[in-house]
PDB file of N, CA and C in Angstrom:
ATOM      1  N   UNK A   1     -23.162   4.624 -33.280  1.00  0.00           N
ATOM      2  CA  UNK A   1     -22.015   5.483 -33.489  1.00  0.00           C
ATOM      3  C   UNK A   1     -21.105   5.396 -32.261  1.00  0.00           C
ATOM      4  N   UNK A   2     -19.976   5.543 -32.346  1.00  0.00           N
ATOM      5  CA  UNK A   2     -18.762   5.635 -31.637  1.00  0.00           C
ATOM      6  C   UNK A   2     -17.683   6.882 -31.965  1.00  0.00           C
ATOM      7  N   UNK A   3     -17.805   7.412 -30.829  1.00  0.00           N
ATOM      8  CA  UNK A   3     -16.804   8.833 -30.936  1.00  0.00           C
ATOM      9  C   UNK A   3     -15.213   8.168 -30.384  1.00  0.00           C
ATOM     10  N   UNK A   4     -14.188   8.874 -31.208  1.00  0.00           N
ATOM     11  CA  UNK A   4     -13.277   8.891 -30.702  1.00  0.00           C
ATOM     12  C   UNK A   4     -12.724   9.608 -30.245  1.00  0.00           C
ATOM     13  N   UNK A   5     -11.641   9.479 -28.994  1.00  0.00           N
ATOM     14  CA  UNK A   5     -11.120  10.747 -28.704  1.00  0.00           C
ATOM     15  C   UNK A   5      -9.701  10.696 -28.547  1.00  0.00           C
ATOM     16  N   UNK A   6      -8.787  11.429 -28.421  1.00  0.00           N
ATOM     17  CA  UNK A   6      -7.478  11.329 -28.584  1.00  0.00           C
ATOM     18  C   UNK A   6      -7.366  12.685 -28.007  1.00  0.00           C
ATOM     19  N   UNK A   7      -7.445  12.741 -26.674  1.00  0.00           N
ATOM     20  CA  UNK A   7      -6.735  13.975 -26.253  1.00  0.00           C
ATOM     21  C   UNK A   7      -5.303  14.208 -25.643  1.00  0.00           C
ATOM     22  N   UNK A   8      -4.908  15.495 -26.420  1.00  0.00           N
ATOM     23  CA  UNK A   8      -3.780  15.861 -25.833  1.00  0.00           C
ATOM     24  C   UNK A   8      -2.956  15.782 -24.566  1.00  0.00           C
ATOM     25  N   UNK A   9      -3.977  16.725 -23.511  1.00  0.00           N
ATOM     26  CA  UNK A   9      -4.033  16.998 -22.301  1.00  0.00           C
ATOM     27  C   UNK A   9      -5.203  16.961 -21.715  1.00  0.00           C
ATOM     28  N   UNK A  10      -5.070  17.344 -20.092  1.00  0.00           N
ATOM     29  CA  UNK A  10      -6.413  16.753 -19.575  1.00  0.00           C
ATOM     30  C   UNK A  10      -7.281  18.134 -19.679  1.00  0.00           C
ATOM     31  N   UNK A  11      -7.399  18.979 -20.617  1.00  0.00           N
ATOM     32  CA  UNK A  11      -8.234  19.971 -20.361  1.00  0.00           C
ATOM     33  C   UNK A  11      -9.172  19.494 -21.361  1.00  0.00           C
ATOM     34  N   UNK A  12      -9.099  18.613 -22.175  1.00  0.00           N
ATOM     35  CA  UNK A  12      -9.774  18.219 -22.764  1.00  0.00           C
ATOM     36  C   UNK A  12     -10.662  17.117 -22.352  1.00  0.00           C
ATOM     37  N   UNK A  13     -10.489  17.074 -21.410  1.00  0.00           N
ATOM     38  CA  UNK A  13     -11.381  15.694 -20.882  1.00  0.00           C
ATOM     39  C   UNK A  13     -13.237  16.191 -20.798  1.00  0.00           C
ATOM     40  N   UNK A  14     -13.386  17.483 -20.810  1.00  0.00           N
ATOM     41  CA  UNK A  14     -14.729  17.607 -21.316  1.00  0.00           C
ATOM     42  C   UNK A  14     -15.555  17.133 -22.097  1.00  0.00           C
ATOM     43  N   UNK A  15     -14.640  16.914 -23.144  1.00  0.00           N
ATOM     44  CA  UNK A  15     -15.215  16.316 -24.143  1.00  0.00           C
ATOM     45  C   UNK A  15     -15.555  14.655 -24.220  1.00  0.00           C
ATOM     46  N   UNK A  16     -15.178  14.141 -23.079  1.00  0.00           N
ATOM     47  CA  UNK A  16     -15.504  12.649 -22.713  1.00  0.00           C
ATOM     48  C   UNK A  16     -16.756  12.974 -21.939  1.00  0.00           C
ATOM     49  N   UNK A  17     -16.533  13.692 -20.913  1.00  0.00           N
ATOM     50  CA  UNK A  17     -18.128  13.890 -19.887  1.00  0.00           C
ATOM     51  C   UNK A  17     -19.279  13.934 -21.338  1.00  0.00           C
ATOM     52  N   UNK A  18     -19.208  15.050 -21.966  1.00  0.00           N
ATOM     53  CA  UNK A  18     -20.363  15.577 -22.515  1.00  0.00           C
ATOM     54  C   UNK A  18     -20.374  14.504 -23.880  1.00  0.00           C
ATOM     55  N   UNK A  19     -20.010  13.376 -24.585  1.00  0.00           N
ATOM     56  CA  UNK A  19     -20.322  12.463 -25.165  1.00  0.00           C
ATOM     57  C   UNK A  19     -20.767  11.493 -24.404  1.00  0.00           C
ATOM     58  N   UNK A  20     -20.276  11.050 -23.345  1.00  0.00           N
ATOM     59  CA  UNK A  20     -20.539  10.061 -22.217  1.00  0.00           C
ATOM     60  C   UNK A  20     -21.480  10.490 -21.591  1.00  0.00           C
ATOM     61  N   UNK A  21     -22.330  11.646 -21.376  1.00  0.00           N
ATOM     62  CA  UNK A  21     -23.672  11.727 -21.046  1.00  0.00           C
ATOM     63  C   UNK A  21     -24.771  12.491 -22.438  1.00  0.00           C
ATOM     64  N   UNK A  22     -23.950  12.460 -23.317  1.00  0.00           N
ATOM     65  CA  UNK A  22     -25.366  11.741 -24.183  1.00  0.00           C
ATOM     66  C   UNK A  22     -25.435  11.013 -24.539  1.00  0.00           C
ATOM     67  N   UNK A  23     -24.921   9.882 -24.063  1.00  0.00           N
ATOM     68  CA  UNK A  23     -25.301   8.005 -24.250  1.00  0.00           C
ATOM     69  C   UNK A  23     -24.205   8.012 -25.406  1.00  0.00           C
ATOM     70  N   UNK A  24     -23.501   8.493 -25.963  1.00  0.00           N
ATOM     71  CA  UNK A  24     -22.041   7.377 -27.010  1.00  0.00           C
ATOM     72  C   UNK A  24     -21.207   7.471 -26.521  1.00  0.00           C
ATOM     73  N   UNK A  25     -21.343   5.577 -26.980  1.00  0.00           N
ATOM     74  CA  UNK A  25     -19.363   5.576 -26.250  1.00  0.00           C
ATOM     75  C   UNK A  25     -18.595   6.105 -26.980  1.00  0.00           C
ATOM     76  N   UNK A  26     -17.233   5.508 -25.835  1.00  0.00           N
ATOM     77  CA  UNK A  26     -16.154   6.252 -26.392  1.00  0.00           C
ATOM     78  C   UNK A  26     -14.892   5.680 -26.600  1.00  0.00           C
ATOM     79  N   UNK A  27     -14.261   5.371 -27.472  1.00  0.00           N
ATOM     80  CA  UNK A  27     -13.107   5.041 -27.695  1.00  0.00           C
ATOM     81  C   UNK A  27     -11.936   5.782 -27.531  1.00  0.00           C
ATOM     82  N   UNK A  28     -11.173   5.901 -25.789  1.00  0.00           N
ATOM     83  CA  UNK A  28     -10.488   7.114 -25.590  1.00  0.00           C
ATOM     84  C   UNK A  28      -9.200   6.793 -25.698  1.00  0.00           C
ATOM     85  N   UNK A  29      -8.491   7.173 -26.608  1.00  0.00           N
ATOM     86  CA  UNK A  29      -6.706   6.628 -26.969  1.00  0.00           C
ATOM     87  C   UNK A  29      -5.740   7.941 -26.506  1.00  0.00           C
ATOM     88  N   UNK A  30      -5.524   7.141 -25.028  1.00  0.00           N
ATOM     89  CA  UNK A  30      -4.775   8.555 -24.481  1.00  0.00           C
ATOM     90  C   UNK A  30      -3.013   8.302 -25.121  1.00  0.00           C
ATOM     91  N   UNK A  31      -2.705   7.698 -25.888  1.00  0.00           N
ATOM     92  CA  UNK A  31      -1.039   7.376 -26.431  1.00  0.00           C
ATOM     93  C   UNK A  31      -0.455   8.746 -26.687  1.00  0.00           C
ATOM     94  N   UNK A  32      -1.064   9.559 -27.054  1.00  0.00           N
ATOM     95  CA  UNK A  32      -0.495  11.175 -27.148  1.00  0.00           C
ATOM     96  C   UNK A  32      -0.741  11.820 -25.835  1.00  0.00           C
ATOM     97  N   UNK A  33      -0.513  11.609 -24.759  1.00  0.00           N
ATOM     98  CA  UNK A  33      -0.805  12.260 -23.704  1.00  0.00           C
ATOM     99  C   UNK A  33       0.359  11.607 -22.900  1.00  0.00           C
ATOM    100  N   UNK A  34       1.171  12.416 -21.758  1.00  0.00           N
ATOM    101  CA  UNK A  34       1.923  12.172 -21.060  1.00  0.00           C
ATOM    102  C   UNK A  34       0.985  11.316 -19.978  1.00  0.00           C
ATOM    103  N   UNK A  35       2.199  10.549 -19.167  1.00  0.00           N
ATOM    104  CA  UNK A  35       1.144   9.238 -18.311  1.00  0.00           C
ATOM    105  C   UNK A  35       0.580   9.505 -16.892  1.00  0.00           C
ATOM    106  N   UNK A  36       1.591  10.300 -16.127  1.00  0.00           N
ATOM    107  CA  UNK A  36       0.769  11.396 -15.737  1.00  0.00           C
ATOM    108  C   UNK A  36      -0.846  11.593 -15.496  1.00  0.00           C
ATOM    109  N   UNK A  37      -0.930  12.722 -16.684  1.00  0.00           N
ATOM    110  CA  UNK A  37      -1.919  13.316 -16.707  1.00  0.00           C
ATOM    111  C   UNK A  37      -2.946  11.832 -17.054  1.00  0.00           C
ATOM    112  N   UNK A  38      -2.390  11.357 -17.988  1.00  0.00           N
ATOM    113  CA  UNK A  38      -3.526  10.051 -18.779  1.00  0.00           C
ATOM    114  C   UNK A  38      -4.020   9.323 -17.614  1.00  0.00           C
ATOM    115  N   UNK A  39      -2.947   9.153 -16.586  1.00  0.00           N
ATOM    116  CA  UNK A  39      -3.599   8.802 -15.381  1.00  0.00           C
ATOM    117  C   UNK A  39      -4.660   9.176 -14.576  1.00  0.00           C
ATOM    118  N   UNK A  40      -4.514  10.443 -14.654  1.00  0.00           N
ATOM    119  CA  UNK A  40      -5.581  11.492 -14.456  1.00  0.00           C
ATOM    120  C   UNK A  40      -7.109  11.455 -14.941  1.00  0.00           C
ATOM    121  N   UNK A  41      -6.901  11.278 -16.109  1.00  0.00           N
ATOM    122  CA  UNK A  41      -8.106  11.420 -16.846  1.00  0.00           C
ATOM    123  C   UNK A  41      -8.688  10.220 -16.832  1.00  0.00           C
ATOM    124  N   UNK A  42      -8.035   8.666 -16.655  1.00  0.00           N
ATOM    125  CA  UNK A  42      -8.608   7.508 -16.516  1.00  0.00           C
ATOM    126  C   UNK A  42      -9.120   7.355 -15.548  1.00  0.00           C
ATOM    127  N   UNK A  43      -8.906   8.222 -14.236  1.00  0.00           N
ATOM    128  CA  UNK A  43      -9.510   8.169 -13.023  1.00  0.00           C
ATOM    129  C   UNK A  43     -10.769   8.696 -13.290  1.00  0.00           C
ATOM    130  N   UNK A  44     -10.667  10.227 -13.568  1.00  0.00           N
ATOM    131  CA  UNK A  44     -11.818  11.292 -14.178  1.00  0.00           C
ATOM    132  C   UNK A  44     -12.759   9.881 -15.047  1.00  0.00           C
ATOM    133  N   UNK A  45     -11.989   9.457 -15.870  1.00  0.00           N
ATOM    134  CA  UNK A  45     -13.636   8.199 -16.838  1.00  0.00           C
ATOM    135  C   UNK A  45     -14.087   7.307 -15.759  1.00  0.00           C
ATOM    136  N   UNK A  46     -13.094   6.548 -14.572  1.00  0.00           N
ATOM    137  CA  UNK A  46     -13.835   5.607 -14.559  1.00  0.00           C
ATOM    138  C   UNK A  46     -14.903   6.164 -13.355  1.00  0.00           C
ATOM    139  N   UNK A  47     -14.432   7.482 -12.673  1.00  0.00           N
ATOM    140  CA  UNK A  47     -15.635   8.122 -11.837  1.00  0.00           C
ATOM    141  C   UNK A  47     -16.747   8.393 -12.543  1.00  0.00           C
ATOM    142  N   UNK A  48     -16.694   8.758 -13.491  1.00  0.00           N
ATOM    143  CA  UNK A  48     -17.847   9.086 -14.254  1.00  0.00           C
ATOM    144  C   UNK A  48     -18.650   8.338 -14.613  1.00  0.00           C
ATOM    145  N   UNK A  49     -18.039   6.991 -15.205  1.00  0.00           N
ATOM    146  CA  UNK A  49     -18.486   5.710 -15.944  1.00  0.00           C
ATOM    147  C   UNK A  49     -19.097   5.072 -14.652  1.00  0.00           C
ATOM    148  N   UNK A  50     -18.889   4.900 -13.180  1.00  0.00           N
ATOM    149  CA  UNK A  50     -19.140   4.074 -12.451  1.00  0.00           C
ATOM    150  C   UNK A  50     -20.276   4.578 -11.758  1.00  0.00           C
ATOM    151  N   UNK A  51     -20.293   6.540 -11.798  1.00  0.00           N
ATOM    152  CA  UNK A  51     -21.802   7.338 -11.268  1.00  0.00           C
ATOM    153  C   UNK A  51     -22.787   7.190 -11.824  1.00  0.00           C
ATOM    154  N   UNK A  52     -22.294   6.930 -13.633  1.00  0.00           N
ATOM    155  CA  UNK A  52     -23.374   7.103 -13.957  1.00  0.00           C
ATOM    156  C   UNK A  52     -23.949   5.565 -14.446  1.00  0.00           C
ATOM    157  N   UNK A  53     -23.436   4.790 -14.177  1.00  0.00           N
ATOM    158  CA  UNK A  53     -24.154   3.402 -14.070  1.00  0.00           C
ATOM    159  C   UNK A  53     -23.306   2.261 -15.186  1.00  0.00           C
ATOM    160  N   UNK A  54     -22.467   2.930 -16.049  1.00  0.00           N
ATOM    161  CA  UNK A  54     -21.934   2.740 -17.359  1.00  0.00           C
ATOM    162  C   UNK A  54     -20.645   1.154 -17.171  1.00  0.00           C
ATOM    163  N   UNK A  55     -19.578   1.339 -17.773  1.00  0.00           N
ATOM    164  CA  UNK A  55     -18.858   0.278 -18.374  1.00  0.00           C
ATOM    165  C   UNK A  55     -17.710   0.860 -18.718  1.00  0.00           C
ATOM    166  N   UNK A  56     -16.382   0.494 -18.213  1.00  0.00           N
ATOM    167  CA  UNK A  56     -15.153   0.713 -19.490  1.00  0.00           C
ATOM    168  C   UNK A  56     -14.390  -0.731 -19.038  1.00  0.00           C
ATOM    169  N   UNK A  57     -13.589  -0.495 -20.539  1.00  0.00           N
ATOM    170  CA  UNK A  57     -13.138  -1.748 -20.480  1.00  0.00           C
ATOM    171  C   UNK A  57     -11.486  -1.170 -21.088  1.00  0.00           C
ATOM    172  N   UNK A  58     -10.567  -1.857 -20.999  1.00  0.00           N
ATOM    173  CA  UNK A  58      -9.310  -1.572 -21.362  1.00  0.00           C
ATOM    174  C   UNK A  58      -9.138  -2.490 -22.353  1.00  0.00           C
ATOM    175  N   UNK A  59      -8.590  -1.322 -23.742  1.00  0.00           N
ATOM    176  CA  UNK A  59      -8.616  -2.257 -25.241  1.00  0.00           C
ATOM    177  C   UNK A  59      -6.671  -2.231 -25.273  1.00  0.00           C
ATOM    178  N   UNK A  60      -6.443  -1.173 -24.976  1.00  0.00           N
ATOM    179  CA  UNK A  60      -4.820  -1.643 -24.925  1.00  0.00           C
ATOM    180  C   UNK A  60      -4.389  -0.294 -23.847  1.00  0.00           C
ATOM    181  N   UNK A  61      -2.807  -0.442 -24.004  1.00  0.00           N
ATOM    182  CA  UNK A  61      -2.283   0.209 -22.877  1.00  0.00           C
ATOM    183  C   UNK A  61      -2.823   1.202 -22.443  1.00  0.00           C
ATOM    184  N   UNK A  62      -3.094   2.310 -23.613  1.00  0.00           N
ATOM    185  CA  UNK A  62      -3.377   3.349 -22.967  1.00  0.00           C
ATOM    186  C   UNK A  62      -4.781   3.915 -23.682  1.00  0.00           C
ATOM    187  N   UNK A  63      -5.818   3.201 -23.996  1.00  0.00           N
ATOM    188  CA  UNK A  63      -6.890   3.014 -24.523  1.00  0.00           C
ATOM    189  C   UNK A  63      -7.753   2.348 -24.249  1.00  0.00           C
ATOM    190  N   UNK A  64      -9.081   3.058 -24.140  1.00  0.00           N
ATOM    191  CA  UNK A  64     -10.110   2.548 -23.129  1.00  0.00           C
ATOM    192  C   UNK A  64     -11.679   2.771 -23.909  1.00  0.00           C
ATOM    193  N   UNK A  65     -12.271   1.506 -23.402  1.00  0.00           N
ATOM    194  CA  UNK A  65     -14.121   1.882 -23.748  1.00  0.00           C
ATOM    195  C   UNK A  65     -14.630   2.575 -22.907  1.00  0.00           C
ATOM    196  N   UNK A  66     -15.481   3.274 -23.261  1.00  0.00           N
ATOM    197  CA  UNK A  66     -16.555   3.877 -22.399  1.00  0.00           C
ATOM    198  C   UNK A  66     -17.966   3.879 -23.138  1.00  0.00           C
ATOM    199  N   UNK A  67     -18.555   2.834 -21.654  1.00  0.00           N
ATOM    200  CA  UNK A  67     -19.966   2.806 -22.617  1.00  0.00           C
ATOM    201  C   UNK A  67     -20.737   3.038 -22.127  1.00  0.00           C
ATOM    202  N   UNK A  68     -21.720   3.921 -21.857  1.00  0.00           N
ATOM    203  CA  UNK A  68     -23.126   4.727 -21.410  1.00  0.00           C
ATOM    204  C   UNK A  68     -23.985   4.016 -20.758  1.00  0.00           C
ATOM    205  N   UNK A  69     -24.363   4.100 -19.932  1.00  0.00           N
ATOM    206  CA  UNK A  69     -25.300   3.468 -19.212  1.00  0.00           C
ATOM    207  C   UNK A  69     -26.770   2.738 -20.499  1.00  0.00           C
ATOM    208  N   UNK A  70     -26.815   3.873 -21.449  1.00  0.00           N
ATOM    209  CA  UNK A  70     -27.911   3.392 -22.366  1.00  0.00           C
ATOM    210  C   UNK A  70     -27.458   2.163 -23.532  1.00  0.00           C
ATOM    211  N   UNK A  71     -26.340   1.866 -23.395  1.00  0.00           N
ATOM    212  CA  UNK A  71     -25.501   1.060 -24.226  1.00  0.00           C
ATOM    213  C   UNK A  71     -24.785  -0.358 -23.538  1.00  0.00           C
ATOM    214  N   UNK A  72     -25.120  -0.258 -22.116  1.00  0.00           N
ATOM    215  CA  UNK A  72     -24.616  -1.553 -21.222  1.00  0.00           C
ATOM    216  C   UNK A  72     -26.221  -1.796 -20.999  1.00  0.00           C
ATOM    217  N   UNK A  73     -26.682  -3.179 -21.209  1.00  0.00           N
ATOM    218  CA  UNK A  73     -27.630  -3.868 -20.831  1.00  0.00           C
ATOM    219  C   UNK A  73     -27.484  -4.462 -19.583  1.00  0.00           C
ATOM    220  N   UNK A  74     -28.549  -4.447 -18.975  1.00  0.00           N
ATOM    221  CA  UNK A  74     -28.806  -4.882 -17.600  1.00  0.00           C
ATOM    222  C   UNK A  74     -27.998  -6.099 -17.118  1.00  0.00           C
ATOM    223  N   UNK A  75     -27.961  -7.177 -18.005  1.00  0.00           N
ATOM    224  CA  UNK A  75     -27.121  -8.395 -17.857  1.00  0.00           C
ATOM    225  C   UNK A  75     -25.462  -8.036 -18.401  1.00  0.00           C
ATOM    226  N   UNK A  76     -25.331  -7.143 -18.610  1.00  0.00           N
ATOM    227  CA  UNK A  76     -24.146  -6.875 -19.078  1.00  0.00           C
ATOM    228  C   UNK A  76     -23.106  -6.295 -17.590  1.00  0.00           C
ATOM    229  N   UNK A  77     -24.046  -5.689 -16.967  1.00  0.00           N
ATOM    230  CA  UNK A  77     -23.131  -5.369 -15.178  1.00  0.00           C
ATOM    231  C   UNK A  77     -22.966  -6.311 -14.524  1.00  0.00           C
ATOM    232  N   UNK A  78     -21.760  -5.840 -14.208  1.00  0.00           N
ATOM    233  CA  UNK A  78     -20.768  -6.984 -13.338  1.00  0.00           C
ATOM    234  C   UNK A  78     -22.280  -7.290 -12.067  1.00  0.00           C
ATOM    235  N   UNK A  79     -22.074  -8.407 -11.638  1.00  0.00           N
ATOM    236  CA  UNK A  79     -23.729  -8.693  -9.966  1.00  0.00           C
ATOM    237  C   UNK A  79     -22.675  -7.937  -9.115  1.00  0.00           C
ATOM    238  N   UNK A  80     -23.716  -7.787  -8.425  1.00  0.00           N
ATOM    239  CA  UNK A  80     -22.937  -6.709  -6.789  1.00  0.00           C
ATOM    240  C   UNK A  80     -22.439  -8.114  -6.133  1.00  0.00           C
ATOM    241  N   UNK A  81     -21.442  -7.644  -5.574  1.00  0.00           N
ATOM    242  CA  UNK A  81     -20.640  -9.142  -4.554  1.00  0.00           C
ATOM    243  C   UNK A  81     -21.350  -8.483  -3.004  1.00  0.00           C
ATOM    244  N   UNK A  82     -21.894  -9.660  -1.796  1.00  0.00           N
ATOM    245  CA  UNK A  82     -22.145  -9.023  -0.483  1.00  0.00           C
ATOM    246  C   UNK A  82     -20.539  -8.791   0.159  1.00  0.00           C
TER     247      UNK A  82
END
């Protein structure tokens, strides 16, 4: 399963944490959101996505994956560079 989200504003960005830590991704289409804030909240995913071990990927301008640490396979993370 894959949740989508389409939030308004960033008060809604809860609702990315608490799908994104019970392991489903997320298909987040911020196009209804001023850029701004969408900026905002892409920061808010990719902190989240990068603590908790996870993945996003950019599907178009203002629309993004987010995929759970239980949903990125081990060979699927970028190797650490020294």
């Amino acid at each position: 399963m894959v949740k989508t989200l389409r939030p308004r504003d960033y008060n809604e960005v809860y609702y990315v944490g608490y799908f994104f830590r019970m392991g489903i991704p997320i298909v987040m289409d911020l196009t209804e959101m001023p850029t701004g804030e969408a900026k905002q909240l892409v920061d808010f995913a990719a902190g989240l996505v990068f603590g908790r071990g996870g993945a996003m990927d950019r599907l178009d301008h203002k629309t993004f994956l987010l995929l759970p640490p239980e949903v990125v396979g081990p060979t699927d993370r970028p190797a650490a560079r020294d």
